[in-house]
N, C-alpha and C. Protein backbone atom coordinates (compact mmCIF):
# COMPACT_ATOMS: atom_id res chain seq x y z
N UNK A 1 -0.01 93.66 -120.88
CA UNK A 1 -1.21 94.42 -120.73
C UNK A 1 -1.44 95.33 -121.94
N UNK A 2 -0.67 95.60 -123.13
CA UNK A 2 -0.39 96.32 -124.07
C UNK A 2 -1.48 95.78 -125.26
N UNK A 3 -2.19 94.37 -124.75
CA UNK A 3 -3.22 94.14 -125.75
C UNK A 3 -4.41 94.33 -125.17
N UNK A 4 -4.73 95.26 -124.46
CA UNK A 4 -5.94 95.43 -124.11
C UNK A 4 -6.24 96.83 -124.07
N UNK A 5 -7.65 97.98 -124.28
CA UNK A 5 -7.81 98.71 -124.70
C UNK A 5 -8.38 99.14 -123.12
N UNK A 6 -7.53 100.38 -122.40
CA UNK A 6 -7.50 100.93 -121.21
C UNK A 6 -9.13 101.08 -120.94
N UNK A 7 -9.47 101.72 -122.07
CA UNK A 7 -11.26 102.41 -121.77
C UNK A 7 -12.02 101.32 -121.38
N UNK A 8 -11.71 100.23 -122.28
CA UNK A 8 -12.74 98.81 -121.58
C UNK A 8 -12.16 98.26 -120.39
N UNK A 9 -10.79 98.45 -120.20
CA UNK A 9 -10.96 98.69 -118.47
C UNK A 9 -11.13 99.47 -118.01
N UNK A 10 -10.66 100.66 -117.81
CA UNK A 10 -11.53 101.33 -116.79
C UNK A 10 -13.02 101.38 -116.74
N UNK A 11 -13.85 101.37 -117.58
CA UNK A 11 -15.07 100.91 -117.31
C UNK A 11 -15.68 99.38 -116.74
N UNK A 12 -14.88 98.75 -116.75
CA UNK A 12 -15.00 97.22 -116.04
C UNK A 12 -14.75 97.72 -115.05
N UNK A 13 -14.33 98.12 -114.11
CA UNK A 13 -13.73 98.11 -113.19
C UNK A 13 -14.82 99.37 -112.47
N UNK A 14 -15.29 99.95 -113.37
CA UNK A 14 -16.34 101.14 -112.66
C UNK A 14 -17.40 99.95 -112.77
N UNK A 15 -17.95 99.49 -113.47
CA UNK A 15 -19.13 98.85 -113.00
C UNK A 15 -18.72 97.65 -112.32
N UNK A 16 -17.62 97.36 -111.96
CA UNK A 16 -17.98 96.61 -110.57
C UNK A 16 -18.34 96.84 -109.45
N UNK A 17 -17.71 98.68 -109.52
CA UNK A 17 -18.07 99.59 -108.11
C UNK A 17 -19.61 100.01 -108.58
N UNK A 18 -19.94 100.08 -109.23
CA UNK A 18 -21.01 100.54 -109.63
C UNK A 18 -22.67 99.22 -109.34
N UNK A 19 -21.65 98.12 -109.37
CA UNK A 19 -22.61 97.12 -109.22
C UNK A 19 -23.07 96.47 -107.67
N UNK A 20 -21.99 97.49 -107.03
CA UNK A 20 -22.28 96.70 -105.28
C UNK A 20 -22.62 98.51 -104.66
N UNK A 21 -22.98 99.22 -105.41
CA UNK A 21 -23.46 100.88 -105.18
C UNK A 21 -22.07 101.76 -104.62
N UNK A 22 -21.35 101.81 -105.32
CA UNK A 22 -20.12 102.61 -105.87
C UNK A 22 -20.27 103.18 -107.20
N UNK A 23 -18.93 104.65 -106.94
CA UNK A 23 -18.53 105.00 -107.96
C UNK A 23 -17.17 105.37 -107.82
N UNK A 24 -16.66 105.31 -108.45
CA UNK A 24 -15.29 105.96 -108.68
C UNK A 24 -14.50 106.75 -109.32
N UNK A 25 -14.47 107.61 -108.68
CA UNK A 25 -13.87 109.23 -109.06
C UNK A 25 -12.25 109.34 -108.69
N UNK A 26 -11.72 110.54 -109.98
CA UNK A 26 -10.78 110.60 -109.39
C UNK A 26 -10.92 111.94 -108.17
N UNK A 27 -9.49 112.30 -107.45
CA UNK A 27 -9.76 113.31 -106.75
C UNK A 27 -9.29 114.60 -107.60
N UNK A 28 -9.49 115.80 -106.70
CA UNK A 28 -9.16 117.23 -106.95
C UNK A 28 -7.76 117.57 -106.43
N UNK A 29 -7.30 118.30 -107.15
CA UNK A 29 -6.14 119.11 -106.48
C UNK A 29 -6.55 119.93 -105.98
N UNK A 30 -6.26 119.54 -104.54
CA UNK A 30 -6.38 121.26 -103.46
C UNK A 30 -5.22 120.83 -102.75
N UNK A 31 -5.11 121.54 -101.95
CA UNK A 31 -3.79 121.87 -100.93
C UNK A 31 -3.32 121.20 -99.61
N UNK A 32 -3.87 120.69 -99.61
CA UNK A 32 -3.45 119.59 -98.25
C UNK A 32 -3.09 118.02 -99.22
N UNK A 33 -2.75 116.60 -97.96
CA UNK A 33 -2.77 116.32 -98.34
C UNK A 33 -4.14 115.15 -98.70
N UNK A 34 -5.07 115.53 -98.49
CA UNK A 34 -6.45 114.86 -98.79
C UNK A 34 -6.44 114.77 -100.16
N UNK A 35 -7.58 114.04 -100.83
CA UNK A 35 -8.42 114.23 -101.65
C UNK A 35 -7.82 114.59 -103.09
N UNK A 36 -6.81 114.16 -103.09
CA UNK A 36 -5.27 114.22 -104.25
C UNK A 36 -5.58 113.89 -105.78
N UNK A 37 -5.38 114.58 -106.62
CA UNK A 37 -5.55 114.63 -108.25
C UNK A 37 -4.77 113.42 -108.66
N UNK A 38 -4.21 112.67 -108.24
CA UNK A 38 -3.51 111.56 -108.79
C UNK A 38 -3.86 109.77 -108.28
N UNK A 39 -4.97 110.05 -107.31
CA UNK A 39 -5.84 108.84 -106.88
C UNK A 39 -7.35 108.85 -107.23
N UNK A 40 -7.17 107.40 -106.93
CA UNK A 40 -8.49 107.24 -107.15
C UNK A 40 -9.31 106.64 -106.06
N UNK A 41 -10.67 107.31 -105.76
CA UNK A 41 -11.80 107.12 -104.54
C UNK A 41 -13.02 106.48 -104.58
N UNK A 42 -13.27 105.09 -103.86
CA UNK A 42 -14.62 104.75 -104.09
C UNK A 42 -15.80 105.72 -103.13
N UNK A 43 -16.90 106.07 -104.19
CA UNK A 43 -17.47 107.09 -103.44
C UNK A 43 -19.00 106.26 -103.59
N UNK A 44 -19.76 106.42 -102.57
CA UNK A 44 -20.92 105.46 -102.32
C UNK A 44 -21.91 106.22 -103.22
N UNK A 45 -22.72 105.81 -103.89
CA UNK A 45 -23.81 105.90 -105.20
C UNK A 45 -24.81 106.98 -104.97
N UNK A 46 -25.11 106.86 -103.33
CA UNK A 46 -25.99 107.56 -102.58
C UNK A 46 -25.44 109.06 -102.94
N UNK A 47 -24.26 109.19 -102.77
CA UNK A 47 -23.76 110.47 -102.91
C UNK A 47 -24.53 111.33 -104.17
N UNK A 48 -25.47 112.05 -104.56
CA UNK A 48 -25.76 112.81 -106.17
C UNK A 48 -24.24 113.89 -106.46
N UNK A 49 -24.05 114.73 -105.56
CA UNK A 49 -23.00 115.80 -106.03
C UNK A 49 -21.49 115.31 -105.60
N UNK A 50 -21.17 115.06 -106.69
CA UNK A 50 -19.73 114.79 -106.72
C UNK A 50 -18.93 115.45 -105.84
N UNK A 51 -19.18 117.08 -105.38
CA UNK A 51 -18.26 117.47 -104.76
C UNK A 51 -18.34 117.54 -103.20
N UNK A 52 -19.80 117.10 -102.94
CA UNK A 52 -19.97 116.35 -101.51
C UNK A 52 -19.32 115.29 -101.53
N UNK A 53 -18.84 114.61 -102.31
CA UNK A 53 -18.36 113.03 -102.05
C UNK A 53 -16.83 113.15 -101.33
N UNK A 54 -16.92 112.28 -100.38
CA UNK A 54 -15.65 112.22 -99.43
C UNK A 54 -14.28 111.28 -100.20
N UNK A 55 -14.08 112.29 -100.33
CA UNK A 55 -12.54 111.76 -101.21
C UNK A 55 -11.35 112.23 -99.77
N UNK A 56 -11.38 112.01 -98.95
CA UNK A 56 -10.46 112.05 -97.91
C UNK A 56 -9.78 110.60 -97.60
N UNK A 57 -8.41 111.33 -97.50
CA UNK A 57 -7.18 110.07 -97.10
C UNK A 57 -6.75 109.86 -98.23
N UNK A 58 -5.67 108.81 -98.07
CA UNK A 58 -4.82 108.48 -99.15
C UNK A 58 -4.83 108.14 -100.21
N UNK A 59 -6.42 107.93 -100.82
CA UNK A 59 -6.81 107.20 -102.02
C UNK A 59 -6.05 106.03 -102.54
N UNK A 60 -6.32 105.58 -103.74
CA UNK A 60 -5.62 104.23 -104.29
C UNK A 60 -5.14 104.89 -105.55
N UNK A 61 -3.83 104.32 -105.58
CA UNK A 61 -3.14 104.50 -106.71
C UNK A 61 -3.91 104.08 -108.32
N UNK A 62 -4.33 103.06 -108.10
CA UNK A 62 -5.08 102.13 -109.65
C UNK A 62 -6.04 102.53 -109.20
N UNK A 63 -7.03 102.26 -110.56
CA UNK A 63 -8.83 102.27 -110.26
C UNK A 63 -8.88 100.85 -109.95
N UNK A 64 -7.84 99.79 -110.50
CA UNK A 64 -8.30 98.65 -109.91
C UNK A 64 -8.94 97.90 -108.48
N UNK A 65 -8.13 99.25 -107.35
CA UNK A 65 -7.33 98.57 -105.94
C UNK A 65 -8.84 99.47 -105.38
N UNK A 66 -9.12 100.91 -106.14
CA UNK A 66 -10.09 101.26 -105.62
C UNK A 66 -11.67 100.62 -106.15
N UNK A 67 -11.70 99.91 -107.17
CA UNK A 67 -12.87 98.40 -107.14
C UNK A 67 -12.92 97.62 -106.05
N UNK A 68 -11.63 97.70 -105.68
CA UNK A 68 -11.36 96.52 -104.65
C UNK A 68 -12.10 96.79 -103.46
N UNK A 69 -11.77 98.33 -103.02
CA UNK A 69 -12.36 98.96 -102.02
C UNK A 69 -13.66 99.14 -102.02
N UNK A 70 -14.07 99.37 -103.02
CA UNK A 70 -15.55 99.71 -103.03
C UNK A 70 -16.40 98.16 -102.90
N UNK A 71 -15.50 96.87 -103.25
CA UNK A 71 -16.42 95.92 -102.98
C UNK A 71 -16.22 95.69 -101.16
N UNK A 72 -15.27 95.84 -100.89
CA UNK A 72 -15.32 95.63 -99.72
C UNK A 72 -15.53 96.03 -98.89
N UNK A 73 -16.03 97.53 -99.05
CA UNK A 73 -16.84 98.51 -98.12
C UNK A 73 -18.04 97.86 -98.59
N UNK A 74 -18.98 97.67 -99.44
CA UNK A 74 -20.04 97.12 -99.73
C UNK A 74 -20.34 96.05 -98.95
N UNK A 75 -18.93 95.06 -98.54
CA UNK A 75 -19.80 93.74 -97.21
C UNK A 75 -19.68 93.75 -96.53
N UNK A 76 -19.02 95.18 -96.33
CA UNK A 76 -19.26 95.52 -94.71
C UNK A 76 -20.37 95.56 -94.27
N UNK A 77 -20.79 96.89 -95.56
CA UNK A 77 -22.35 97.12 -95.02
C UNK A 77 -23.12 95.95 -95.17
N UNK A 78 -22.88 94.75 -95.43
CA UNK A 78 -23.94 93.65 -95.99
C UNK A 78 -24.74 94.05 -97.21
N UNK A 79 -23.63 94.49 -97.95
CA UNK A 79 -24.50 94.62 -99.71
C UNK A 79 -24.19 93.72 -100.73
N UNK A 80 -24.12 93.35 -101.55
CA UNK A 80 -24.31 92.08 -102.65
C UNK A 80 -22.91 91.88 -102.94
N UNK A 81 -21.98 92.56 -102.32
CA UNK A 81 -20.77 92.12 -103.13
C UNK A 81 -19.84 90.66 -102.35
């Protein structure tokens, strides 16, 4: 993986969430264990203020796993992904 340039992935991987109406943020450090500075959250597009966005539960370790999530919350709802 050492030949590939992180920034053009992590942006692949945001516009996939981005392409079925996701985004993906990381979380905040606060004090419980919600919403954790070391994961990452698919947060639905609809959301405008970031800090309304529900970053609760365990998040995903990779931004990859949370693409993953965000496509698959997307067919739940029956959206394009």
């Amino acid at each position: 993986m050492s030949d590939f340039d992180e920034g053009v992935i992590l942006r692949a991987h945001r516009f996939r969430a981005e392409w079925v109406g996701y985004r993906l943020e990381r979380g905040h450090c606060m004090e419980g264990e919600d919403d954790r500075a070391d994961r990452w959250y698919a947060v639905a597009a609809s959301r405008t203020v970031s800090t309304a966005a529900d970053r609760s539960g365990p998040g995903f370790r990779t931004i990859e796993a949370a693409a993953d999530e965000a496509e698959r919350l997307a067919s739940q709802e029956g959206g394009s992904a």
